[in-house]
C-alpha atoms as a PDB file:
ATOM      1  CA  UNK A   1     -12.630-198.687 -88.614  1.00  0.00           C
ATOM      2  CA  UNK A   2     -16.462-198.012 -89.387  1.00  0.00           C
ATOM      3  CA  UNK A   3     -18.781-200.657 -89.638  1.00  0.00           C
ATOM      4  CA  UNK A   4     -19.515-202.078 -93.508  1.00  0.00           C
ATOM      5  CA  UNK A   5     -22.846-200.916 -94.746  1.00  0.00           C
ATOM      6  CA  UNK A   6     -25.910-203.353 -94.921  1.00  0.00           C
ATOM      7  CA  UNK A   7     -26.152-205.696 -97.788  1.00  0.00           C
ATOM      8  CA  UNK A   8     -29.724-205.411 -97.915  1.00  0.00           C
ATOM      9  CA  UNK A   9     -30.583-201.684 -96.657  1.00  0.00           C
ATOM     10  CA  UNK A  10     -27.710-199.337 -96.700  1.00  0.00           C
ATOM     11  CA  UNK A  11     -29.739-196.818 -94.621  1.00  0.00           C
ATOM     12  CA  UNK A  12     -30.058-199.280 -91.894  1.00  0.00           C
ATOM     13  CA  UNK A  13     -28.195-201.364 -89.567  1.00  0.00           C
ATOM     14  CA  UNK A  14     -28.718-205.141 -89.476  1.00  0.00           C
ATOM     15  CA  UNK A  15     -26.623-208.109 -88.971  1.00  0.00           C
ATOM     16  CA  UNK A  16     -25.441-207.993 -92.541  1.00  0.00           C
ATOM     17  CA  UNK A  17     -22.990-205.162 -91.008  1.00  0.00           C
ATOM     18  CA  UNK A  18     -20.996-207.099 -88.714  1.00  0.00           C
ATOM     19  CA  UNK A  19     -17.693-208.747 -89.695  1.00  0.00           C
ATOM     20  CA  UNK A  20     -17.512-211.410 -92.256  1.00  0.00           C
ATOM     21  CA  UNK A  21     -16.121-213.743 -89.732  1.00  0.00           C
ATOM     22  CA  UNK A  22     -18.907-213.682 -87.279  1.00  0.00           C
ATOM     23  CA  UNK A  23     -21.424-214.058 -90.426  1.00  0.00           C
ATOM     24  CA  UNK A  24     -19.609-216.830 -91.741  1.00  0.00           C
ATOM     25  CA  UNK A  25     -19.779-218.759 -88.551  1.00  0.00           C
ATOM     26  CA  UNK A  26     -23.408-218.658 -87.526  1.00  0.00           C
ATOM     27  CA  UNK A  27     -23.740-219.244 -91.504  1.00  0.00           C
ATOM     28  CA  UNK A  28     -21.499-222.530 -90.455  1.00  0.00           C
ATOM     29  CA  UNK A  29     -23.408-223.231 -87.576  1.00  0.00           C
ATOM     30  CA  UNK A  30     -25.406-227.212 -88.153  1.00  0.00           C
ATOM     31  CA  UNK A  31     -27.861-228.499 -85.857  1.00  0.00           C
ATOM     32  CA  UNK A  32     -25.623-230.561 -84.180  1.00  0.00           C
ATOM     33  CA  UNK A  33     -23.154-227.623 -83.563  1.00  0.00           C
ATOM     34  CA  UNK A  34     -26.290-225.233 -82.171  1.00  0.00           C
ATOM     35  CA  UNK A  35     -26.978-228.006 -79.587  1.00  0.00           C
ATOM     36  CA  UNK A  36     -24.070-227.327 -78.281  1.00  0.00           C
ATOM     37  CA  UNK A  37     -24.006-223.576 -77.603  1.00  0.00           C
ATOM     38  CA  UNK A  38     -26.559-224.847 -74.336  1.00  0.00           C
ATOM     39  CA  UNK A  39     -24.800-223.314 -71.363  1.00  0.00           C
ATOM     40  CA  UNK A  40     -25.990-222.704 -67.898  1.00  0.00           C
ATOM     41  CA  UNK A  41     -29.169-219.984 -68.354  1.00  0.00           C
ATOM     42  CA  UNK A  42     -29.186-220.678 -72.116  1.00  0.00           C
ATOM     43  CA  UNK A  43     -30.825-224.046 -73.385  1.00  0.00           C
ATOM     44  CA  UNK A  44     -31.347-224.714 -77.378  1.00  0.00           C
ATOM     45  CA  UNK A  45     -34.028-227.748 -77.886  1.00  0.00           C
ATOM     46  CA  UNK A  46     -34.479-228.946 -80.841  1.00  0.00           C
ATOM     47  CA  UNK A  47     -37.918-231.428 -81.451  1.00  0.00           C
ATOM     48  CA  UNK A  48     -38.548-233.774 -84.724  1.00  0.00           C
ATOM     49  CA  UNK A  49     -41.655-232.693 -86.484  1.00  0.00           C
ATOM     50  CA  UNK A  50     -43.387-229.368 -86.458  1.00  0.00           C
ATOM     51  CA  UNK A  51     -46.359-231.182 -84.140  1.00  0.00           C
ATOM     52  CA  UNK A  52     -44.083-231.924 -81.489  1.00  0.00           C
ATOM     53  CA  UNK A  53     -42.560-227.940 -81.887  1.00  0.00           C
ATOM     54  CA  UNK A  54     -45.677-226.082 -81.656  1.00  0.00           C
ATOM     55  CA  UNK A  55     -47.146-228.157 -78.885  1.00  0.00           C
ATOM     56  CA  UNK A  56     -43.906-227.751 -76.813  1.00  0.00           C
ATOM     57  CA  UNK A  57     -44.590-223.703 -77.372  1.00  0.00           C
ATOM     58  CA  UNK A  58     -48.405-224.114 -76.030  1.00  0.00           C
ATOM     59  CA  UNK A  59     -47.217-225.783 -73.271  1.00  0.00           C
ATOM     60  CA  UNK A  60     -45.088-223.042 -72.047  1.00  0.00           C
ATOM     61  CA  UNK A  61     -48.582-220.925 -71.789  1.00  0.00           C
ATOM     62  CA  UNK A  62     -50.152-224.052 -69.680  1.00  0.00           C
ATOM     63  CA  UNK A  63     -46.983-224.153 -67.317  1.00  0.00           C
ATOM     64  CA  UNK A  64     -47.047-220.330 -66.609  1.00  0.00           C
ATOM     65  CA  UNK A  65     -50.878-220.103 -66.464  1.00  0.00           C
ATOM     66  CA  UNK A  66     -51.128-223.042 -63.956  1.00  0.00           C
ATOM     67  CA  UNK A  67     -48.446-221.161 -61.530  1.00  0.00           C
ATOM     68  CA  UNK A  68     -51.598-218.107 -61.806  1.00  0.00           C
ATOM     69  CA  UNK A  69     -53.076-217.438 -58.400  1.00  0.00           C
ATOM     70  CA  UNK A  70     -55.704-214.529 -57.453  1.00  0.00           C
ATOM     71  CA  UNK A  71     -53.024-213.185 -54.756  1.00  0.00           C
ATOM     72  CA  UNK A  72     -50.097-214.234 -57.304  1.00  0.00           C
ATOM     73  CA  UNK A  73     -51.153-213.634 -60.355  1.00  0.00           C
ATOM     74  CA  UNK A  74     -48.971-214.984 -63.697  1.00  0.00           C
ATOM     75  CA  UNK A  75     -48.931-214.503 -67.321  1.00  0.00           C
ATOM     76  CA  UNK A  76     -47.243-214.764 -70.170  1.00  0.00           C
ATOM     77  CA  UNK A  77     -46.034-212.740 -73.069  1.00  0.00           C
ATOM     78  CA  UNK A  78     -46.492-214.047 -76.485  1.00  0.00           C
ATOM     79  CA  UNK A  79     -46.383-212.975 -79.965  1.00  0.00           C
ATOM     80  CA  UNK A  80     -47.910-213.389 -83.434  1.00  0.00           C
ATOM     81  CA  UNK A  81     -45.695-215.493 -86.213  1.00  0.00           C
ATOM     82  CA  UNK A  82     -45.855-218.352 -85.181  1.00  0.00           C
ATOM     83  CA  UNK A  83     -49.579-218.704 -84.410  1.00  0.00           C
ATOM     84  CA  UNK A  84     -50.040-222.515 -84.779  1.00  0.00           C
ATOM     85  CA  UNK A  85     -49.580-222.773 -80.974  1.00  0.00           C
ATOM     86  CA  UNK A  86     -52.598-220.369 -80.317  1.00  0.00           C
ATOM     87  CA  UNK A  87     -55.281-223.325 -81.050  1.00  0.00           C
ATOM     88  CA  UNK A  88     -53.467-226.176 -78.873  1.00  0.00           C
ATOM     89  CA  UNK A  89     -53.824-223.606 -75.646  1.00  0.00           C
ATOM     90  CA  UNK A  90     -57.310-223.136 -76.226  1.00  0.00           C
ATOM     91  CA  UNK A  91     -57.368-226.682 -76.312  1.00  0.00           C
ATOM     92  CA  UNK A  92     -55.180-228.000 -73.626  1.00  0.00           C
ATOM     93  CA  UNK A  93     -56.752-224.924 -71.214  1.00  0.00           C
ATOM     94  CA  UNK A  94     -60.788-226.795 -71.847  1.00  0.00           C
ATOM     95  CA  UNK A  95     -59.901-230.541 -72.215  1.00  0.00           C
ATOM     96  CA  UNK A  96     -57.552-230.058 -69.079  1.00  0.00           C
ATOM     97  CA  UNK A  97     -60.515-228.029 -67.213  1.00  0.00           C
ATOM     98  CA  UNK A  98     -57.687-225.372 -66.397  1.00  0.00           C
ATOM     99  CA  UNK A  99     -58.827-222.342 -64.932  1.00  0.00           C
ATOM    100  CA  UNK A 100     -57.002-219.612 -65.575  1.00  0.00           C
ATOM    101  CA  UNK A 101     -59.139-216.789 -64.949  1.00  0.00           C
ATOM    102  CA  UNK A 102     -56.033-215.227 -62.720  1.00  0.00           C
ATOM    103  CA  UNK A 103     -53.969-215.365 -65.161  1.00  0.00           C
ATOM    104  CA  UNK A 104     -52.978-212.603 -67.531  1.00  0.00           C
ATOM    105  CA  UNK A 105     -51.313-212.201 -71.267  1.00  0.00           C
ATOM    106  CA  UNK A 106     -49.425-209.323 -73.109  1.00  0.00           C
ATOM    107  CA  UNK A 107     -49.838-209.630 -76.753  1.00  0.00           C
ATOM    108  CA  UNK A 108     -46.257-208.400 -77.666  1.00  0.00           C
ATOM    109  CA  UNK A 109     -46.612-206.158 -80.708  1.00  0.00           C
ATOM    110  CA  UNK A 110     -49.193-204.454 -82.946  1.00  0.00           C
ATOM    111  CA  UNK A 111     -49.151-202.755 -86.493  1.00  0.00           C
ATOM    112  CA  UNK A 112     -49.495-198.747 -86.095  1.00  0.00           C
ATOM    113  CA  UNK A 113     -51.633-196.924 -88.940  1.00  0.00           C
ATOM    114  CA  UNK A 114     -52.481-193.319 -89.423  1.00  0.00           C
ATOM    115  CA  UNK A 115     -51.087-192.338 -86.003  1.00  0.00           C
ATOM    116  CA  UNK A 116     -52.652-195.041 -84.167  1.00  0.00           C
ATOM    117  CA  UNK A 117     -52.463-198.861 -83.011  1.00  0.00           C
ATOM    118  CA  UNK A 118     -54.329-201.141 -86.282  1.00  0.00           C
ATOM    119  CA  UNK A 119     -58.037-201.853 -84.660  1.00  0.00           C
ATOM    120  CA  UNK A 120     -59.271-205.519 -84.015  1.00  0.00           C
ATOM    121  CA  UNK A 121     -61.441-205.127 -87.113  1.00  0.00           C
ATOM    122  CA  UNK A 122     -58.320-204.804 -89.082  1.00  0.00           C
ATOM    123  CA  UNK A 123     -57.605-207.761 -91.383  1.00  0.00           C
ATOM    124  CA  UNK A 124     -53.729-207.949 -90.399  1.00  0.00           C
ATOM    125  CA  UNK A 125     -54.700-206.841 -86.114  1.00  0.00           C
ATOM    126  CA  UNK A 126     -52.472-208.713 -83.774  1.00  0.00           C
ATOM    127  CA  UNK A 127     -54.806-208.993 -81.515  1.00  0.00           C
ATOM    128  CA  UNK A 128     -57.379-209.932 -83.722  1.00  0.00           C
ATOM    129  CA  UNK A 129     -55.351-213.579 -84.180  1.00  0.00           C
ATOM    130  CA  UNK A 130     -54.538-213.565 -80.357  1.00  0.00           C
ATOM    131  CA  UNK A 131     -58.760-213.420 -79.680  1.00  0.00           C
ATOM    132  CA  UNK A 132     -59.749-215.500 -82.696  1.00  0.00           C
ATOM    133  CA  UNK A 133     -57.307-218.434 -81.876  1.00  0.00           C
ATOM    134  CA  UNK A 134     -57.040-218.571 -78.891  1.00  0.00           C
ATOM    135  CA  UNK A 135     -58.978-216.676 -76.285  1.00  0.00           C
ATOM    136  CA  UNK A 136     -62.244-216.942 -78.004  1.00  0.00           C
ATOM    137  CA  UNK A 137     -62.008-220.458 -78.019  1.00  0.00           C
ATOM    138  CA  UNK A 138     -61.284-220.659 -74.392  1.00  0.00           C
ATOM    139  CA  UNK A 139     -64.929-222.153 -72.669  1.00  0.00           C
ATOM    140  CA  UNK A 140     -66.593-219.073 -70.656  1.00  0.00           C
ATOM    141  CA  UNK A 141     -66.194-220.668 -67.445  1.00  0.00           C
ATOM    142  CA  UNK A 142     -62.385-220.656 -68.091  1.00  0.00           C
ATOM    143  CA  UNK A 143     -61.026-217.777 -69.559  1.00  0.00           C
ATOM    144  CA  UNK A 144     -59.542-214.738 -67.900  1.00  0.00           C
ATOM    145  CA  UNK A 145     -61.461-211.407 -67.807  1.00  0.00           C
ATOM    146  CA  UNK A 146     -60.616-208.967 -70.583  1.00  0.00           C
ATOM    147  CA  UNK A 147     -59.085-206.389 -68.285  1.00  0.00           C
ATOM    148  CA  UNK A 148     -56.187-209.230 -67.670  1.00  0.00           C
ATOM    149  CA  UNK A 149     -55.244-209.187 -71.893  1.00  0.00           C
ATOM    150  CA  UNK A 150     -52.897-206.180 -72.240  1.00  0.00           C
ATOM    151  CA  UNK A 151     -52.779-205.327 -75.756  1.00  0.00           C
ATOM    152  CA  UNK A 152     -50.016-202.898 -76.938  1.00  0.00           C
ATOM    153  CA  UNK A 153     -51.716-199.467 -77.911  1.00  0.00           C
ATOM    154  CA  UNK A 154     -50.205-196.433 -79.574  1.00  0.00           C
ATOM    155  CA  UNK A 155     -50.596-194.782 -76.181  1.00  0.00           C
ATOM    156  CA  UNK A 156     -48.097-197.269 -74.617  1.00  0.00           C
ATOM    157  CA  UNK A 157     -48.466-195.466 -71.017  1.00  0.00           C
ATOM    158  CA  UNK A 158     -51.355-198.246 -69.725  1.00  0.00           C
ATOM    159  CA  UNK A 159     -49.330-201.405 -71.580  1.00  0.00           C
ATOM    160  CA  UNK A 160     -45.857-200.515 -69.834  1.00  0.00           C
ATOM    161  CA  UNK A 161     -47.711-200.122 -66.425  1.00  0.00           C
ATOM    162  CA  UNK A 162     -49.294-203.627 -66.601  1.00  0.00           C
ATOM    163  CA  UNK A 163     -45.502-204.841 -66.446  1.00  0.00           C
ATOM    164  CA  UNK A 164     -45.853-203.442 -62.987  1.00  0.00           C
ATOM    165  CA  UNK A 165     -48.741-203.913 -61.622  1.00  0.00           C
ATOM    166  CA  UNK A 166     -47.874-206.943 -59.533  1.00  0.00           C
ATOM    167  CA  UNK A 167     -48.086-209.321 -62.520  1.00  0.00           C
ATOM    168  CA  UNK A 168     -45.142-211.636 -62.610  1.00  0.00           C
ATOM    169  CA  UNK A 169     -44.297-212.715 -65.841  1.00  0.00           C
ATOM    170  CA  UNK A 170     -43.308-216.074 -66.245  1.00  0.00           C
ATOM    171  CA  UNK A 171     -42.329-216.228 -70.001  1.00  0.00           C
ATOM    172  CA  UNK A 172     -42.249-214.222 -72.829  1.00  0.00           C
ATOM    173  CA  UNK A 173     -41.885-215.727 -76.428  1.00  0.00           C
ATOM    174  CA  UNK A 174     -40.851-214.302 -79.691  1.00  0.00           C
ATOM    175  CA  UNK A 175     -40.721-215.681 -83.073  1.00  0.00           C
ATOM    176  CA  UNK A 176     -37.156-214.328 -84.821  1.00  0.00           C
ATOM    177  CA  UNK A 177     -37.747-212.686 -87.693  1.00  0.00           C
ATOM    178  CA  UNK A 178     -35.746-212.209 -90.890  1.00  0.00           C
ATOM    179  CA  UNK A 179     -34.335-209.352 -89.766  1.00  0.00           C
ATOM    180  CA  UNK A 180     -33.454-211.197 -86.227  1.00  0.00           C
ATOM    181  CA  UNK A 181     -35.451-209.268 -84.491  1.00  0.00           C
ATOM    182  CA  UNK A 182     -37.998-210.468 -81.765  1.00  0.00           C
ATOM    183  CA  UNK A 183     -41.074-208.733 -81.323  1.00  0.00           C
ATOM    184  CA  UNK A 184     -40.784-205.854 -83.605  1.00  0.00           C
ATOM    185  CA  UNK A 185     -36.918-205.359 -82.054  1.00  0.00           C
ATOM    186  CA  UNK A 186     -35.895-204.246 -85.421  1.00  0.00           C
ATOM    187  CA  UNK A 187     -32.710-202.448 -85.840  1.00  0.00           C
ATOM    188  CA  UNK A 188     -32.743-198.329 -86.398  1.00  0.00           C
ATOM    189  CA  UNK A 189     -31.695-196.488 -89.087  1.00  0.00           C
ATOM    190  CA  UNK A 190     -28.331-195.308 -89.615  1.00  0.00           C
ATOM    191  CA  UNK A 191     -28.938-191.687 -88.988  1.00  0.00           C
ATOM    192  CA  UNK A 192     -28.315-188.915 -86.437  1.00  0.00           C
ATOM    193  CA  UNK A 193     -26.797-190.370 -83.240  1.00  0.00           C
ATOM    194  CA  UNK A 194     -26.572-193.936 -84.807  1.00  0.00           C
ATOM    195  CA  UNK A 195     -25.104-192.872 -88.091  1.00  0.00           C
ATOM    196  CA  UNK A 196     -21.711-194.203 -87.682  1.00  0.00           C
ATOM    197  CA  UNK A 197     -22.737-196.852 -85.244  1.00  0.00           C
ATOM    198  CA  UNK A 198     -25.694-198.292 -84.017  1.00  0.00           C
ATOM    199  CA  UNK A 199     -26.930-198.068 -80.336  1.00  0.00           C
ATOM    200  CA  UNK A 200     -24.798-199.909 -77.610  1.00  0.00           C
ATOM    201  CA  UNK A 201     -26.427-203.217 -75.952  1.00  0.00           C
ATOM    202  CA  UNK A 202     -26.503-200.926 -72.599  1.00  0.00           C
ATOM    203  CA  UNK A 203     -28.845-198.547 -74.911  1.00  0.00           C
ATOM    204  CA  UNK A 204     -30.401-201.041 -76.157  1.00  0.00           C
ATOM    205  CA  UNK A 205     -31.826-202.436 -73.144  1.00  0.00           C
ATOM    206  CA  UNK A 206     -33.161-199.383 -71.579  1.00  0.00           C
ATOM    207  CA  UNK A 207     -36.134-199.230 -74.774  1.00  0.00           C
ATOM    208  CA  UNK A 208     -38.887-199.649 -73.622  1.00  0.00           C
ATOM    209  CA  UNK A 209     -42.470-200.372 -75.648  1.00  0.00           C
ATOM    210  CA  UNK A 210     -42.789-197.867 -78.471  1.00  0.00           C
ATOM    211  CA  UNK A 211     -43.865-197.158 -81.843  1.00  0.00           C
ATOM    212  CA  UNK A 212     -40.611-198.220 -84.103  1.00  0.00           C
ATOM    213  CA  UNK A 213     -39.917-197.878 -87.907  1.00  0.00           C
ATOM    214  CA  UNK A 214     -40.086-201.302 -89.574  1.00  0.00           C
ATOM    215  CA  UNK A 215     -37.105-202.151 -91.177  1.00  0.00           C
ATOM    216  CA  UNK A 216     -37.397-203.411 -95.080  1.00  0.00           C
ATOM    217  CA  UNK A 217     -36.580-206.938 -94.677  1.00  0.00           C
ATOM    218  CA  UNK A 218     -39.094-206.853 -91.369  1.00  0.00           C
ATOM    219  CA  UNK A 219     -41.839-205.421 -93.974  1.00  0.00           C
ATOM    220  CA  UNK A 220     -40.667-208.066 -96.815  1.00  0.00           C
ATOM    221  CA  UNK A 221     -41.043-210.456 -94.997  1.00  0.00           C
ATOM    222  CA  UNK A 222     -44.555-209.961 -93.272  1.00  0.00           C
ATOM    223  CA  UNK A 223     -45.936-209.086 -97.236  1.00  0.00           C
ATOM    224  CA  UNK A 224     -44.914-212.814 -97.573  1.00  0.00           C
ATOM    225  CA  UNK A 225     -46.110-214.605 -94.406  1.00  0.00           C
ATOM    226  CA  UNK A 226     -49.072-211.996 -93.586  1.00  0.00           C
ATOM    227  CA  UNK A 227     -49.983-210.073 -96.616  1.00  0.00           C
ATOM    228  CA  UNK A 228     -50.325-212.839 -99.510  1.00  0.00           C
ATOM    229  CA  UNK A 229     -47.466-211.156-101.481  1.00  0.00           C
ATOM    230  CA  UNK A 230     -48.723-207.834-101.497  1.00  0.00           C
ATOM    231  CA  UNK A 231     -45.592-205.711 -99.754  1.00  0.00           C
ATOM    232  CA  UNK A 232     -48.098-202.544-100.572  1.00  0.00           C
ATOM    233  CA  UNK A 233     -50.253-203.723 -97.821  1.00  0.00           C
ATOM    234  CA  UNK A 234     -47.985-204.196 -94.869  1.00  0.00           C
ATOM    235  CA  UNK A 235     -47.548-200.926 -92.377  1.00  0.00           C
ATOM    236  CA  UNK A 236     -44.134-199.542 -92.443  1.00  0.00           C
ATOM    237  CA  UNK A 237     -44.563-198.599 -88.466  1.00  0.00           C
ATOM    238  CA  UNK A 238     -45.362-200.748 -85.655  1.00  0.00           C
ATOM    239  CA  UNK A 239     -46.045-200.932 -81.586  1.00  0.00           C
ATOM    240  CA  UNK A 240     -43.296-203.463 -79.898  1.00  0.00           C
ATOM    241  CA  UNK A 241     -42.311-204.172 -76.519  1.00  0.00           C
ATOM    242  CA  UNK A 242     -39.521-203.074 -75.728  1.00  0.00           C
ATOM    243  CA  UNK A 243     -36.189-204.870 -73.892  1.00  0.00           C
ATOM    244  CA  UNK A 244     -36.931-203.249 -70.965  1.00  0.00           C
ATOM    245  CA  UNK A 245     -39.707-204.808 -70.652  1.00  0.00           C
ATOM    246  CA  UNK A 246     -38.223-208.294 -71.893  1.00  0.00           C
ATOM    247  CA  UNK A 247     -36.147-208.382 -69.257  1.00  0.00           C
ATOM    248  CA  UNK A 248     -38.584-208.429 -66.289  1.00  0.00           C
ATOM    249  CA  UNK A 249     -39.580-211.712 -67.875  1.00  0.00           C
ATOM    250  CA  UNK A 250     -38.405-215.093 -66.191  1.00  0.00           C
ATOM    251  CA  UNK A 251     -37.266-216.374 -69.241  1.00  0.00           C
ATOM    252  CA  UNK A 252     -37.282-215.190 -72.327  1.00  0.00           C
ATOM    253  CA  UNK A 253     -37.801-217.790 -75.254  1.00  0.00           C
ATOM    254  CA  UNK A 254     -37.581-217.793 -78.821  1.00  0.00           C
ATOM    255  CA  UNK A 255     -38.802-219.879 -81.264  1.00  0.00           C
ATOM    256  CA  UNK A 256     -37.551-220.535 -85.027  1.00  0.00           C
ATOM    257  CA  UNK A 257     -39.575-223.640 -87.133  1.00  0.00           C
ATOM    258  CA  UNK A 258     -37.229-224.909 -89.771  1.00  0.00           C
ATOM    259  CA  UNK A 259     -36.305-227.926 -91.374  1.00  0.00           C
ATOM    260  CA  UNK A 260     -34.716-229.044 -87.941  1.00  0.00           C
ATOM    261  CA  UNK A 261     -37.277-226.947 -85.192  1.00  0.00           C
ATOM    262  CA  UNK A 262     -35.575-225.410 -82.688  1.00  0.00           C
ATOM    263  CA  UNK A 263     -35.923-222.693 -80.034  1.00  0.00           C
ATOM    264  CA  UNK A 264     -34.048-221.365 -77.648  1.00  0.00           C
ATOM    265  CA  UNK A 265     -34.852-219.772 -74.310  1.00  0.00           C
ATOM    266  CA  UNK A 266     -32.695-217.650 -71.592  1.00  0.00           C
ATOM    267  CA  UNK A 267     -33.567-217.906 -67.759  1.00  0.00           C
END
């Protein structure tokens, strides 16, 4: 039996195509019940106020960045959305007097315009918020050289190699967006090869950092959290690590702020 088409995008796939019955119980799913889905190699935490959430989420950069050695060098993968833990790194990196000039980051994603990654200068630039919250505000004496910031570029040939280039990477976050994506994981469109179903997990996991058509909901969304309204604004294409590279990570973790804060994270 083919799959239903999506609620929200016929032209795409997204979760809105699976059965009812799996819908209907994550739509079930309480707090108390999503504690509970912890198994061994899959923890969900869930912390009281929003302070408490995003500096659990800097931490995770401290933790990696402190494992960082000039023969073993460490980093961590992080994204944009949620940013509020950018500032408490800075922070915890000068009042802690934590040198982490060995260590490195990937910035996980980056809007793609006109045939090319979206500059620094540019008003909605990933990297842009990476620099201006938190490496900037890292003290001189502390901060890693430039060369160790790998920022995904519309030529994605240098980016994948700095997943192995003797780098280990401890953690990589990822906000989940509407769409359930993390990064910009978004699902394809339902043509050509994947118009009757959509790629396999197996498939799936073999993508590796490339430029990806953002799906509507993805682009909705970022008009409301990034683009004050304006849905005109946001780029309809985007650079986004891929699972391939997600999976040389140590853990992966993923972070949703809600009423009740919770992430999740996968060793």
């Amino acid at each position: 039996m083919p799959r239903k088409l999506s609620s929200i995008a016929p032209d795409w796939w997204d979760y809105t195509t699976l059965d009812d019955e799996i819908i209907r119980d994550a739509a079930a799913l309480t707090p108390e019940k999503m504690v509970k889905l912890s198994r061994p190699g899959f923890r969900v935490a869930m912390y009281e106020t929003l302070e408490e959430f995003y500096l659990a989420e800097a931490l995770e950069y401290i933790t990696a960045w402190k494992q960082s050695t000039a023969d073993n060098p460490v980093g961590i993968c992080g994204p944009i959305g949620p940013t509020e833990q950018l500032p408490l790194v800075a922070r915890l990196v000068n009042d802690l007097g934590l040198n982490v000039k060995s260590a490195h980051f990937w910035g996980m994603d980056e809007w793609f315009l006109d045939g090319k990654e979206a500059p620094p200068t540019h008003p909605l630039s990933f990297e842009k918020a990476d620099r201006e919250l938190c490496f900037n505000r890292i003290r001189k004496g502390l901060v890693m050289p430039d060369e160790n910031l790998h920022f995904p570029k519309g030529d994605t040939s240098a980016y994948r190699k700095s997943w192995d280039a003797g780098v280990h990477c401890a953690v990589m976050q990822g906000g989940q967006g509407d769409v359930k994506h993390w990064a910009f994981n978004d699902p394809p469109r339902r043509k050509g090869k994947y118009k009757d179903n959509p790629p396999s997990p197996v498939e799936y996991r073999k993508l590796t950092t490339r430029v990806v058509d953002l799906h509507p909901l993805t682009i909705a969304q970022n008009a409301r959290t990034s683009g004050g309204g304006n849905i005109s604004l946001v780029p309809t294409q985007a650079i986004s690590v891929g699972p391939f590279e997600t999976w040389k990570a140590e853990k992966v973790s993923i972070w949703q702020a809600g009423m009740h804060e919770t992430h999740s994270d996968s060793a």
